[in-house]
C-alpha atoms as a PDB file:
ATOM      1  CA  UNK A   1      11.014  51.091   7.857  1.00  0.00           C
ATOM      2  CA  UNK A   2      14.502  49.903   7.635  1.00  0.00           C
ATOM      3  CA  UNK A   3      13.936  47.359  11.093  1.00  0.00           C
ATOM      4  CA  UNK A   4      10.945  46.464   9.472  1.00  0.00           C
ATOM      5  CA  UNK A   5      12.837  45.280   6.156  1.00  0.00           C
ATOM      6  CA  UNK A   6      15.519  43.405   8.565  1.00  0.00           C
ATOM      7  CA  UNK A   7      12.789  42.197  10.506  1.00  0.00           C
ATOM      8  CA  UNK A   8      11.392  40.940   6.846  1.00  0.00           C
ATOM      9  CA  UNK A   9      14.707  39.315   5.662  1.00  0.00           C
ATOM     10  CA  UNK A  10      15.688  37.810   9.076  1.00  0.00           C
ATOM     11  CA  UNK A  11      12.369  35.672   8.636  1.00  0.00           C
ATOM     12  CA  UNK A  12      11.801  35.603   5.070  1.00  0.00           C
ATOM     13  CA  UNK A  13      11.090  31.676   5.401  1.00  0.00           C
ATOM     14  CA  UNK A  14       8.517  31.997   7.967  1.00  0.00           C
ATOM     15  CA  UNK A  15       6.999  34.815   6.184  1.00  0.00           C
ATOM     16  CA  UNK A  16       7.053  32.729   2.652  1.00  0.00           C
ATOM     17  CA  UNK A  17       5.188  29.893   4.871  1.00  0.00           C
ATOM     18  CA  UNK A  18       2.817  32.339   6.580  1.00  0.00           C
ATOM     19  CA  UNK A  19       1.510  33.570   3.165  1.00  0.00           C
ATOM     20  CA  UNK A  20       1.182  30.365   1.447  1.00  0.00           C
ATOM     21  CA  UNK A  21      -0.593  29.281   4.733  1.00  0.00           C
ATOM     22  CA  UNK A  22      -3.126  32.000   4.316  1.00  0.00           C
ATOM     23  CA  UNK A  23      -3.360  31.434   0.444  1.00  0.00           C
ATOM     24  CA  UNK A  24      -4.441  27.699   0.474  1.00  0.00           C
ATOM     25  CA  UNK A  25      -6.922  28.707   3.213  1.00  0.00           C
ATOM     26  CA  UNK A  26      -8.495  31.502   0.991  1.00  0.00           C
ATOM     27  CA  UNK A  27      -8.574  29.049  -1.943  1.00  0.00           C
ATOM     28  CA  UNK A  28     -10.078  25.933   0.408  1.00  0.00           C
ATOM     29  CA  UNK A  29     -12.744  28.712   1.421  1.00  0.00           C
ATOM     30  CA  UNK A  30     -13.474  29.216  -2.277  1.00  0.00           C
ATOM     31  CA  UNK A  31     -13.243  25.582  -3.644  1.00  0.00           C
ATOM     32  CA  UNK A  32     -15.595  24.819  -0.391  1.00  0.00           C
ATOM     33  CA  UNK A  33     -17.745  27.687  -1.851  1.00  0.00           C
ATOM     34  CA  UNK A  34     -18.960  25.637  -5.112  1.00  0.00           C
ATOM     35  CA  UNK A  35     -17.967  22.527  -3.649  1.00  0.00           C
ATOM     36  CA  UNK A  36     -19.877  22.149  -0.192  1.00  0.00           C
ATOM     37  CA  UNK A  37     -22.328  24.827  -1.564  1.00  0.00           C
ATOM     38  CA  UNK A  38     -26.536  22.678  -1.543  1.00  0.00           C
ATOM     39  CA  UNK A  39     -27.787  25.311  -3.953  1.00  0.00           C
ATOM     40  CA  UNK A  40     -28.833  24.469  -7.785  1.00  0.00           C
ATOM     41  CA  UNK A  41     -25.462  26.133  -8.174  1.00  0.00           C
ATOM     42  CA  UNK A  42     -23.379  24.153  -6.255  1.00  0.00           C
ATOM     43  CA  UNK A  43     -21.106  20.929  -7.253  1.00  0.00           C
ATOM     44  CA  UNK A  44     -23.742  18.562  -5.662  1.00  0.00           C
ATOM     45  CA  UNK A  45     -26.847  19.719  -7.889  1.00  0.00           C
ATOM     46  CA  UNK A  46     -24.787  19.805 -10.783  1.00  0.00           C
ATOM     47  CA  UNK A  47     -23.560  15.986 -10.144  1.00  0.00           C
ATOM     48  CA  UNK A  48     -26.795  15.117  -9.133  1.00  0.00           C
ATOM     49  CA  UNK A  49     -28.510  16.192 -12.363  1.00  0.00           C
ATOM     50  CA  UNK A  50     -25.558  14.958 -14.815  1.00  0.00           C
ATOM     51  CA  UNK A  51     -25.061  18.401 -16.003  1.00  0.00           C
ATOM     52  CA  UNK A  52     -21.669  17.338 -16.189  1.00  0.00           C
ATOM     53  CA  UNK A  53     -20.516  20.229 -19.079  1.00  0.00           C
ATOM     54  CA  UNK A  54     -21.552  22.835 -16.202  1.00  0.00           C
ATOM     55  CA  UNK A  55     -19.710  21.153 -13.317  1.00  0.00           C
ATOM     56  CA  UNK A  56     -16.530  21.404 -15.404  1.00  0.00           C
ATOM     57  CA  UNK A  57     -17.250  24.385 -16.531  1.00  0.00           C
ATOM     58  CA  UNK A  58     -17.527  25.668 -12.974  1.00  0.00           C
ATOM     59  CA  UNK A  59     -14.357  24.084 -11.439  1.00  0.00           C
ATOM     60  CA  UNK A  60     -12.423  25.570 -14.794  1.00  0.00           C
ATOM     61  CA  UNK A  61     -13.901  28.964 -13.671  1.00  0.00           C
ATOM     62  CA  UNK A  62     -12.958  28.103  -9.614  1.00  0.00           C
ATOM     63  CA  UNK A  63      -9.515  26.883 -11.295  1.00  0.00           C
ATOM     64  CA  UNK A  64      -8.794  30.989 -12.674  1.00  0.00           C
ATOM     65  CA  UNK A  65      -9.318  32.351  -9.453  1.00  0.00           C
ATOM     66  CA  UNK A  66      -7.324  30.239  -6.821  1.00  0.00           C
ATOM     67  CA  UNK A  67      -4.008  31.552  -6.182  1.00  0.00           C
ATOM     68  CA  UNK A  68      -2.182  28.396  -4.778  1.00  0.00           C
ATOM     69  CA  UNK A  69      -0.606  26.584  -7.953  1.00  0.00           C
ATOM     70  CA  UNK A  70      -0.931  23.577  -6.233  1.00  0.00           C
ATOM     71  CA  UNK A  71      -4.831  24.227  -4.727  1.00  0.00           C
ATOM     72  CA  UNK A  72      -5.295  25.058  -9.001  1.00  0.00           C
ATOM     73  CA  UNK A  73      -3.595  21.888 -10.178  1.00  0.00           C
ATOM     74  CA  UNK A  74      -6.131  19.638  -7.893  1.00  0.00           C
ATOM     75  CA  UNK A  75      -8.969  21.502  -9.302  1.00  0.00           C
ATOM     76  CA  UNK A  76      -7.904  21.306 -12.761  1.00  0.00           C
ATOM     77  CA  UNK A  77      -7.844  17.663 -12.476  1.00  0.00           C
ATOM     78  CA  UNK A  78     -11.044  17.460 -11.323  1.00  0.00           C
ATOM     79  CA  UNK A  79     -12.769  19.306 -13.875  1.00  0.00           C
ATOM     80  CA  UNK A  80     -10.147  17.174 -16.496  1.00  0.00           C
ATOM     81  CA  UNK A  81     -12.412  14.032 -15.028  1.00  0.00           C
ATOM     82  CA  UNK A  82     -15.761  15.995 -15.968  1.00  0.00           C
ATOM     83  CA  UNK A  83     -15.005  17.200 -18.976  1.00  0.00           C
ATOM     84  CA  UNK A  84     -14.437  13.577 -19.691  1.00  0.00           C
ATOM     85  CA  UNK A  85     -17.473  11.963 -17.847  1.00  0.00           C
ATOM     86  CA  UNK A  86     -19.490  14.783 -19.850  1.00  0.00           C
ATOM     87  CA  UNK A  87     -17.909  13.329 -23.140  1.00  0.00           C
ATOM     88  CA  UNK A  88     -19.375  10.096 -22.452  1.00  0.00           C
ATOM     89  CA  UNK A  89     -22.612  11.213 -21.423  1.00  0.00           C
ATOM     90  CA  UNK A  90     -23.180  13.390 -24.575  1.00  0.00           C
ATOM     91  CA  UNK A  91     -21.913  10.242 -26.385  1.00  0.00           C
ATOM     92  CA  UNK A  92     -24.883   8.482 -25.307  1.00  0.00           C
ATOM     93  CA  UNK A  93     -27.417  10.934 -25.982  1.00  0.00           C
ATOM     94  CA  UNK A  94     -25.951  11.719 -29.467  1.00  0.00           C
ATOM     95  CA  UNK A  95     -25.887   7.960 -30.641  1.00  0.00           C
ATOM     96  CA  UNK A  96     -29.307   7.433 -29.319  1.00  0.00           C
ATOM     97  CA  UNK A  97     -30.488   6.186 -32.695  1.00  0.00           C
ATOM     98  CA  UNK A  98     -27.962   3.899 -33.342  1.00  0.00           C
ATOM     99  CA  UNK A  99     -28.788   2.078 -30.064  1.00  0.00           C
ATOM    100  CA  UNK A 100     -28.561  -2.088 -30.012  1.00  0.00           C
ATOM    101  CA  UNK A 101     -31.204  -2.167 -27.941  1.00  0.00           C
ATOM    102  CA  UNK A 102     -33.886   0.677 -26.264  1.00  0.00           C
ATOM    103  CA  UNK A 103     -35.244  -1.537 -23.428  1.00  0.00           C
ATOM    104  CA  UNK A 104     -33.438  -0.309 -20.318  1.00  0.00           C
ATOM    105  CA  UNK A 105     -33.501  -0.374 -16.487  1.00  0.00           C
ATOM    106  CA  UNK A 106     -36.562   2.157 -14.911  1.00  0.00           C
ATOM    107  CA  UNK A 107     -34.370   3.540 -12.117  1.00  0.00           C
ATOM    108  CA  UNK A 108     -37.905   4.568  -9.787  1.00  0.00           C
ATOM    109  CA  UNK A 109     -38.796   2.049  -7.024  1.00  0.00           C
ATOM    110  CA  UNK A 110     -40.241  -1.131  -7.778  1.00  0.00           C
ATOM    111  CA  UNK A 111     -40.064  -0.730 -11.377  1.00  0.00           C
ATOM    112  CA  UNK A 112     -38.819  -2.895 -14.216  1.00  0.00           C
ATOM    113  CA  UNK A 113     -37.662  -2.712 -17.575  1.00  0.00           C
ATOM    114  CA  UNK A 114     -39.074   0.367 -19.743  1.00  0.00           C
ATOM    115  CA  UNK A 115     -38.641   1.107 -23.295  1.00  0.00           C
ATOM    116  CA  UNK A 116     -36.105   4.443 -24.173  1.00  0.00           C
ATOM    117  CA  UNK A 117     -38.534   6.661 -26.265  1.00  0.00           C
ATOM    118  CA  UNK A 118     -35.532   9.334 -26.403  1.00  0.00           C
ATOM    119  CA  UNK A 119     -33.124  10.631 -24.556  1.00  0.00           C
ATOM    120  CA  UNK A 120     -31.632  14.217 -23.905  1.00  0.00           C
ATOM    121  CA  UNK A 121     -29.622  16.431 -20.752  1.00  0.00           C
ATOM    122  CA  UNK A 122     -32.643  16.091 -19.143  1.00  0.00           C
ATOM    123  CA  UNK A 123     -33.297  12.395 -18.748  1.00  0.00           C
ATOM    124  CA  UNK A 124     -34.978   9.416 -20.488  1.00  0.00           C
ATOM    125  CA  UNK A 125     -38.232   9.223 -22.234  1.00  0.00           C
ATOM    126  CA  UNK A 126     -39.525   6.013 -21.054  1.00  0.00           C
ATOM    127  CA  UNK A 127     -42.916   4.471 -22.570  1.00  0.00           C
ATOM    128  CA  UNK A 128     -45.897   3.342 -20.137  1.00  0.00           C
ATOM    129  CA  UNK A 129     -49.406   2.302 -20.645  1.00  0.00           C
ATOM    130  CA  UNK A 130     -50.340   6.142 -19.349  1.00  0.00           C
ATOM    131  CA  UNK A 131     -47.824   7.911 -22.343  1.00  0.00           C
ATOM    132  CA  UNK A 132     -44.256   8.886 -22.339  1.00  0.00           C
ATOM    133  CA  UNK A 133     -43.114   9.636 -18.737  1.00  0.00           C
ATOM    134  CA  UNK A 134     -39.208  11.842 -18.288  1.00  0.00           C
ATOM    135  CA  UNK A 135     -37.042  10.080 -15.957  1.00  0.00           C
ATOM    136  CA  UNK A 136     -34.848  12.651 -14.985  1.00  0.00           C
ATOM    137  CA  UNK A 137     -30.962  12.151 -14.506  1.00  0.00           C
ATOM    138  CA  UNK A 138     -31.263  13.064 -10.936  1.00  0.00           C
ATOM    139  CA  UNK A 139     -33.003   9.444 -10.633  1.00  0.00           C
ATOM    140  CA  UNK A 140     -30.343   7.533 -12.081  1.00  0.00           C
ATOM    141  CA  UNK A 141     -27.446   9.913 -10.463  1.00  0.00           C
ATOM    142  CA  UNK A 142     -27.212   8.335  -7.392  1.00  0.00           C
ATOM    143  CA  UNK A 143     -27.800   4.518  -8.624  1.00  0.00           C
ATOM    144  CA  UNK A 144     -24.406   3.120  -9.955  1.00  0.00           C
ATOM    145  CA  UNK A 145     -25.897  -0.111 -11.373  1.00  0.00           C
ATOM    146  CA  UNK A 146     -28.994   1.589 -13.005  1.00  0.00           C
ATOM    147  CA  UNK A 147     -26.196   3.771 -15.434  1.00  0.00           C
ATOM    148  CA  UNK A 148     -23.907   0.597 -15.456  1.00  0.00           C
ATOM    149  CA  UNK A 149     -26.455  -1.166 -17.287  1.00  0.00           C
ATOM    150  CA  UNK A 150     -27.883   1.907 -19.161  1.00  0.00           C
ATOM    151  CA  UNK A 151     -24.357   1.871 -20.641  1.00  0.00           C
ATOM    152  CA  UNK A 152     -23.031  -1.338 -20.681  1.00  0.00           C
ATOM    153  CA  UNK A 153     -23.192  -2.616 -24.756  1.00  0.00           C
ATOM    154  CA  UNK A 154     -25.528  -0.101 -25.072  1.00  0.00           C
ATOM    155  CA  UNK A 155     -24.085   1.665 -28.576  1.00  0.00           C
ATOM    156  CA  UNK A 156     -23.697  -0.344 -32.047  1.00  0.00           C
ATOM    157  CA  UNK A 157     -19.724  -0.180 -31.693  1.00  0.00           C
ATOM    158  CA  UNK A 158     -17.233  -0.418 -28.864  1.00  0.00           C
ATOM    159  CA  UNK A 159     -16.678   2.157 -26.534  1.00  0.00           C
ATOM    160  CA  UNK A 160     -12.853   3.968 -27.076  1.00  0.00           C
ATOM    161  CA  UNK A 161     -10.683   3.849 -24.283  1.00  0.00           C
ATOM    162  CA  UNK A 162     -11.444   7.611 -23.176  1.00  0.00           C
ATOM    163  CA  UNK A 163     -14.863   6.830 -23.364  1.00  0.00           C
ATOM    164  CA  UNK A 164     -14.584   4.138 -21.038  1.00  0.00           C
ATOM    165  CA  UNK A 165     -13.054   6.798 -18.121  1.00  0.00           C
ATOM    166  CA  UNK A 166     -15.421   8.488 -18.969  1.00  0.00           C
ATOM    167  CA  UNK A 167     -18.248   6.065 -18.232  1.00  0.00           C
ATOM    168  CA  UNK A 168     -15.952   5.027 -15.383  1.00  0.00           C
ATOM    169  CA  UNK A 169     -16.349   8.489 -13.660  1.00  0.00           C
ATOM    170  CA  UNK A 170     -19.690   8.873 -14.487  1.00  0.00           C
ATOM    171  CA  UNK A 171     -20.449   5.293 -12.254  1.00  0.00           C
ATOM    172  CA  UNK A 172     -17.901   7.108  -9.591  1.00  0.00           C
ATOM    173  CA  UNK A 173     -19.809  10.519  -9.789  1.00  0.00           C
ATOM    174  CA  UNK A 174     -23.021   8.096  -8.942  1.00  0.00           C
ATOM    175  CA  UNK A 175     -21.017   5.900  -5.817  1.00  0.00           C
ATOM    176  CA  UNK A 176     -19.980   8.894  -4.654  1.00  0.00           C
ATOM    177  CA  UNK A 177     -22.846  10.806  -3.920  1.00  0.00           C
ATOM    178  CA  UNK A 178     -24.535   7.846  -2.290  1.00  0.00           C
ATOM    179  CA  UNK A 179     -21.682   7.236  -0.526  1.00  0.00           C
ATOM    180  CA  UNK A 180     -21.810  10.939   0.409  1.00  0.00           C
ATOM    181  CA  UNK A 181     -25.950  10.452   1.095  1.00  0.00           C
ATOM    182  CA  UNK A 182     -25.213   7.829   3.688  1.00  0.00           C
ATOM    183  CA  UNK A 183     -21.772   9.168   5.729  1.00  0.00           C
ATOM    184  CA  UNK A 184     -23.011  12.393   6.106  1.00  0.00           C
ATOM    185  CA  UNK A 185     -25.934  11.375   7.963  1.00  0.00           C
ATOM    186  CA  UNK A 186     -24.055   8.712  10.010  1.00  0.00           C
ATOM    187  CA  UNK A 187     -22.154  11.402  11.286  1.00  0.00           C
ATOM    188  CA  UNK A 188     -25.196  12.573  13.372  1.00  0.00           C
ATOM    189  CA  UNK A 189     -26.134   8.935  14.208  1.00  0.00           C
ATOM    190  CA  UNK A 190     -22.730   6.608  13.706  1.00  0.00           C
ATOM    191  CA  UNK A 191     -24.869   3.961  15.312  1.00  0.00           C
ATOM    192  CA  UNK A 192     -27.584   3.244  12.491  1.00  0.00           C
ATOM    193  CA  UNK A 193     -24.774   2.449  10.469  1.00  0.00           C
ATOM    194  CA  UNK A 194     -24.536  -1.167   9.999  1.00  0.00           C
ATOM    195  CA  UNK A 195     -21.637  -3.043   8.805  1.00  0.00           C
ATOM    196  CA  UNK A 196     -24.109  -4.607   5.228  1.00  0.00           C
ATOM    197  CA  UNK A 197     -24.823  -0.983   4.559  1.00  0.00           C
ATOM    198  CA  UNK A 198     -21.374   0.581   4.737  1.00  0.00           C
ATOM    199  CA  UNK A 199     -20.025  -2.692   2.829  1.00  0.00           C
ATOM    200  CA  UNK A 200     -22.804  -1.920   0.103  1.00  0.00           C
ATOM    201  CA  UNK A 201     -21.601   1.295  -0.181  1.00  0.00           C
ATOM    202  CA  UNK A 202     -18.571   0.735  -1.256  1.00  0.00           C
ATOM    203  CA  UNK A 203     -19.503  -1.993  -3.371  1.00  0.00           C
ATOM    204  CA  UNK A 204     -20.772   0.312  -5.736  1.00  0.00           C
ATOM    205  CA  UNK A 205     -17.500   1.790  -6.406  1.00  0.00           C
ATOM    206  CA  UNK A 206     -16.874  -1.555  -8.369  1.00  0.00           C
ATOM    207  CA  UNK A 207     -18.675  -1.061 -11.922  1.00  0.00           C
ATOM    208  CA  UNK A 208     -16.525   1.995 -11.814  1.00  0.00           C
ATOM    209  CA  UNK A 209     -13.453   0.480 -11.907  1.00  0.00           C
ATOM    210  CA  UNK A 210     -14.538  -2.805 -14.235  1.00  0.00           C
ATOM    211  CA  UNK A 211     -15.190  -0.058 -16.583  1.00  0.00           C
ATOM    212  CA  UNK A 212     -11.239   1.864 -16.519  1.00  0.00           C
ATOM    213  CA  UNK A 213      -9.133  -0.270 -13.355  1.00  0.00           C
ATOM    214  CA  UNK A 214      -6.551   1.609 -11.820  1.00  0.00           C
ATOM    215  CA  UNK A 215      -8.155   4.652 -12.799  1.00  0.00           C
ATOM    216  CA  UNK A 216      -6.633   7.066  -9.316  1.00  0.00           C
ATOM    217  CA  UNK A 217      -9.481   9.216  -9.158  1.00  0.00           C
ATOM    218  CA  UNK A 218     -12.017   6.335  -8.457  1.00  0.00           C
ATOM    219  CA  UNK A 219      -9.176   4.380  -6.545  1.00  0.00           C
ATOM    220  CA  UNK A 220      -8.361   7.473  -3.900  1.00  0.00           C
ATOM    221  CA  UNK A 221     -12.572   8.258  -3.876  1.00  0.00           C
ATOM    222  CA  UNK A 222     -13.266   4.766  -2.772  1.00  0.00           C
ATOM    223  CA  UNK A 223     -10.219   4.475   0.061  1.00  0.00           C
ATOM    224  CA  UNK A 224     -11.576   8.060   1.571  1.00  0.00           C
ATOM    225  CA  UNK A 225     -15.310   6.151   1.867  1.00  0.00           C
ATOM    226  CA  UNK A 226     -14.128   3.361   3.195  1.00  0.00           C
ATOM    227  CA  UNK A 227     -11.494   5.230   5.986  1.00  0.00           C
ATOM    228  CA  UNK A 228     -14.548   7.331   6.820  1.00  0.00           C
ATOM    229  CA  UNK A 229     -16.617   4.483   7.587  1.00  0.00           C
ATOM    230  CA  UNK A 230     -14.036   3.492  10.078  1.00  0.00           C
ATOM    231  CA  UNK A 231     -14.103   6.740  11.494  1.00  0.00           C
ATOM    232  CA  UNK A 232     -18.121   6.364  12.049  1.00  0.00           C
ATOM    233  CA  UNK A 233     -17.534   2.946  13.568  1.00  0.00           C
ATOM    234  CA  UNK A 234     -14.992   4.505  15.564  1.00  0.00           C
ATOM    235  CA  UNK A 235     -17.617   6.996  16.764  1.00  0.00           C
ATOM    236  CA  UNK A 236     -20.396   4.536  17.410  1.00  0.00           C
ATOM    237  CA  UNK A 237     -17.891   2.953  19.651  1.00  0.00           C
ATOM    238  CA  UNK A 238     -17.483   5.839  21.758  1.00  0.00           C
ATOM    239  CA  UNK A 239     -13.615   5.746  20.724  1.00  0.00           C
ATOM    240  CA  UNK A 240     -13.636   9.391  19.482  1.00  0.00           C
ATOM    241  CA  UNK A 241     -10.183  10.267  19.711  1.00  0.00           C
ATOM    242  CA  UNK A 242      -9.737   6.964  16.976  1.00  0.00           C
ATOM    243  CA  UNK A 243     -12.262   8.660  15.419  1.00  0.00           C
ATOM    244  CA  UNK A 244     -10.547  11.956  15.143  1.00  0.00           C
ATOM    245  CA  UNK A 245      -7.930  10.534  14.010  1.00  0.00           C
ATOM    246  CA  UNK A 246      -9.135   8.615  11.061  1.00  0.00           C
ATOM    247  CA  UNK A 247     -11.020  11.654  10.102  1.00  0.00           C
ATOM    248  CA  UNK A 248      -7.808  13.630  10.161  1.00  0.00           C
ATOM    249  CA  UNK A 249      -6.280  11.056   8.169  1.00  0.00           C
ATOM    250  CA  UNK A 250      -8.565  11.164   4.799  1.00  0.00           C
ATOM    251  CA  UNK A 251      -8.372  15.226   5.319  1.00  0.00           C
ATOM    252  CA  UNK A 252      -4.445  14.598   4.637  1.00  0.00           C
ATOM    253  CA  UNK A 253      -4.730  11.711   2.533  1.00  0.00           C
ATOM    254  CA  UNK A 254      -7.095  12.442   0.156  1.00  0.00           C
ATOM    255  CA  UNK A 255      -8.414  16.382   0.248  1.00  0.00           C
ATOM    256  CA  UNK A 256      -8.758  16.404  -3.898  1.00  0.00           C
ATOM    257  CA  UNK A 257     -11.594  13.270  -3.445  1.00  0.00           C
ATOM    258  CA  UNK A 258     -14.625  13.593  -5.118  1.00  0.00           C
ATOM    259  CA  UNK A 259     -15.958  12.543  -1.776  1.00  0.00           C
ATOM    260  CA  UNK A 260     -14.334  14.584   0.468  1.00  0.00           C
ATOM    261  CA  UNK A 261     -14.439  18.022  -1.759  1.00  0.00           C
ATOM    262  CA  UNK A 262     -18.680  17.613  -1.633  1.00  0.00           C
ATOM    263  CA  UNK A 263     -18.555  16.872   2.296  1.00  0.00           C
ATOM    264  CA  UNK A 264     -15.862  19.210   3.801  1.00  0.00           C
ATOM    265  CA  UNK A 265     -16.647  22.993   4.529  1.00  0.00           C
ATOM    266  CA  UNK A 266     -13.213  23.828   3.796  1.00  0.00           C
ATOM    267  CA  UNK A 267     -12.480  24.954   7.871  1.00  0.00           C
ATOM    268  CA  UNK A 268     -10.791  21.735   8.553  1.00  0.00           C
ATOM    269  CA  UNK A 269      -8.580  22.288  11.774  1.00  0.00           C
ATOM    270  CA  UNK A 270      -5.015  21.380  13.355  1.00  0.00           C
ATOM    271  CA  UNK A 271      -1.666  20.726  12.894  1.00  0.00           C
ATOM    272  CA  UNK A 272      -0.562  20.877   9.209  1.00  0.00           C
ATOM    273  CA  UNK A 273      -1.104  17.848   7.328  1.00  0.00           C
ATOM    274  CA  UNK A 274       1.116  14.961   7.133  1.00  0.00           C
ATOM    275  CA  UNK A 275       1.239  12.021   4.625  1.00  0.00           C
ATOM    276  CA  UNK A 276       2.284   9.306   6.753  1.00  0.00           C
ATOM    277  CA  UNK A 277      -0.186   6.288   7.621  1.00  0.00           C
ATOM    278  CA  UNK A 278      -1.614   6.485  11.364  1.00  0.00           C
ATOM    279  CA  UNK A 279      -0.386   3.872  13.846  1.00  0.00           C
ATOM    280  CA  UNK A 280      -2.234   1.203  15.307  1.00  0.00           C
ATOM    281  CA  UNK A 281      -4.526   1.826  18.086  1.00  0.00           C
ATOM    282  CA  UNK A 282      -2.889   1.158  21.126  1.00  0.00           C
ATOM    283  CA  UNK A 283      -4.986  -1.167  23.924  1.00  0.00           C
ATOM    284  CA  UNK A 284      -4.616   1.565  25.611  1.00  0.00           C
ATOM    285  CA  UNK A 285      -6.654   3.854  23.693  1.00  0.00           C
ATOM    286  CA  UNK A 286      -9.125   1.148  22.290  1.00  0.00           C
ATOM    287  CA  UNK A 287     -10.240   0.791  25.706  1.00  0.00           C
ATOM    288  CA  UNK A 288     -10.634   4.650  27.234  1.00  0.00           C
ATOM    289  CA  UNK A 289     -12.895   7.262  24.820  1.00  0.00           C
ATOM    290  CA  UNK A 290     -10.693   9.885  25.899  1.00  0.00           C
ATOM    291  CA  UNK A 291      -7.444   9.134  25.074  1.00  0.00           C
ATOM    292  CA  UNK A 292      -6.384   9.908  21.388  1.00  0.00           C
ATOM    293  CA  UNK A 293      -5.926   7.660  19.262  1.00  0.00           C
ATOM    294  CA  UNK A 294      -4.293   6.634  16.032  1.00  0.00           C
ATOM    295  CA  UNK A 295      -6.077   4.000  13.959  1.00  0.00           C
ATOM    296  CA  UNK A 296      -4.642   1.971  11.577  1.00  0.00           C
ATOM    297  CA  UNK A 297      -6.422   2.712   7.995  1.00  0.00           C
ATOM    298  CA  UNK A 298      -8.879  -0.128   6.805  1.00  0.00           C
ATOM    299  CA  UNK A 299      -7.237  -2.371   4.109  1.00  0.00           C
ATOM    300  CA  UNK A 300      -8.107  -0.905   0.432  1.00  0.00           C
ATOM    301  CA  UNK A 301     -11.154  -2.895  -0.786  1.00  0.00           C
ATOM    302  CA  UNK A 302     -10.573  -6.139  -2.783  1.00  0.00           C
ATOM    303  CA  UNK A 303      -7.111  -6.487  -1.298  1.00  0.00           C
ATOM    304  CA  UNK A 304      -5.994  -3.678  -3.439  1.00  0.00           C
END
């Protein structure tokens, strides 16, 4: 017993670093849990339906049971940004009769303009020549500039300040899972991803930020989308270890991303993480799909 208390001391450092190691895995296994988890009970459903008050309420829940002060910090900030989106949301449905104006944008295919008959968690009541029709929130949820405009100088009085992030995060919830829609299935086929579509995608980070600039959650959501494009074009190029590279990259960069906490498993692989920018791609590399590669991280959209 006494070596193995020697043994202890004479590496206490390591041994620190070992055990922190093995608590940020066990709490990226459980934040993946909710996170990454497709069932009504996971992160995605919950975004995908606005039922913003039980997303937060979730990640306040994952929050009390991670170990890793920093793993709980990220997490807490994350539900601080739903708490707030669900502010604004509630907002909306609470002032619904003191609306300027009920006419707003039918988020279904080929549709126009439809008149709000009321509104509540569920969705909107929308009038049509066959009776009131529910347009659930899961319709809008992934359509930025449908809940830009069902917001925009929608109430009788300006929005406050906090209810603008809010709004703002609500529009980023929405990018995001389209942005999430479209990279995870260019993974399988980089390829099919064309250059308009990717560039649309992140378009629709934009009413986001018109509604609270500078706002970092929104800013670091974006960058992640638009480094894991390059990745995918990476990929279609048969320039994998590029690829690999960029994808390692937003892992480091940005693991507390909307974006990246609904996509990753939490099993990410390698050598610790590192802050530091990758370096160009050598010729070198650009020309061989073997050799590894460090790409250079797209500009930040807008010149940002």
């Amino acid at each position: 017993m006494e070596a193995d208390a020697r043994a202890l001391l004479s590496d206490l450092d390591g041994y620190r670093e070992r055990a922190t190691t093995g608590v940020a895995i066990a709490d990226s296994a459980s934040i993946a849990n909710y996170c990454n988890d497709s069932s009504a009970a996971g992160l995605s459903a919950h975004l995908k339906s606005l039922k913003l008050d039980a997303a937060a309420a979730s990640m306040r829940e994952l929050q009390s049971s991670l170990q890793s002060q920093t793993k709980s910090e990220d997490v807490g900030l994350i539900a601080a940004d739903l708490e707030l989106a669900a502010q604004a949301l509630n907002t909306l449905i609470a002032e619904f009769p003191q609306w300027k104006r009920k006419t707003v944008t039918d988020p279904r295919p080929r549709r126009s303009n439809a008149e709000a008959t009321s509104i509540s968690e569920e969705g909107l009541m929308l009038a049509s020549d066959e009776g009131p029709v529910l347009i659930q929130w899961t319709k809008f949820s992934t359509n930025p500039e449908a809940l830009n405009k069902l917001f925009y100088k929608r109430l009788d009085r300006d929005w406050t300040q906090p209810e603008r992030r809010g709004v703002a995060l609500i529009l980023n919830i929405a990018a995001t899972l389209n942005a999430a829609d479209v990279i995870t299935s260019a993974f399988s086929t980089p390829k099919k991803l064309k250059e308009k579509s990717s560039a649309e995608m992140i378009g629709l980070f934009d009413s986001a930020e018109d509604w609270s600039p500078k706002e970092e959650s929104i800013a670091e959501t974006r960058a992640a989308a638009a480094y894991l494009v390059k990745a995918i074009e990476y990929a279609a190029a048969s320039e994998f270890g590029a690829a690999e590279s960029s994808l390692r990259y937003v892992l480091e960069e940005f693991p507390t991303s909307l974006l990246v906490m609904i996509i990753s498993d939490g099993t990410a692989k390698g050598d610790k993480a590192t802050s530091s920018e990758p370096s160009p791609v050598s010729e070198d590399s650009k020309n061989s799909a073997e050799a590894p590669a460090s790409p250079n991280p797209p500009a930040p959209p807008n010149g940002e």
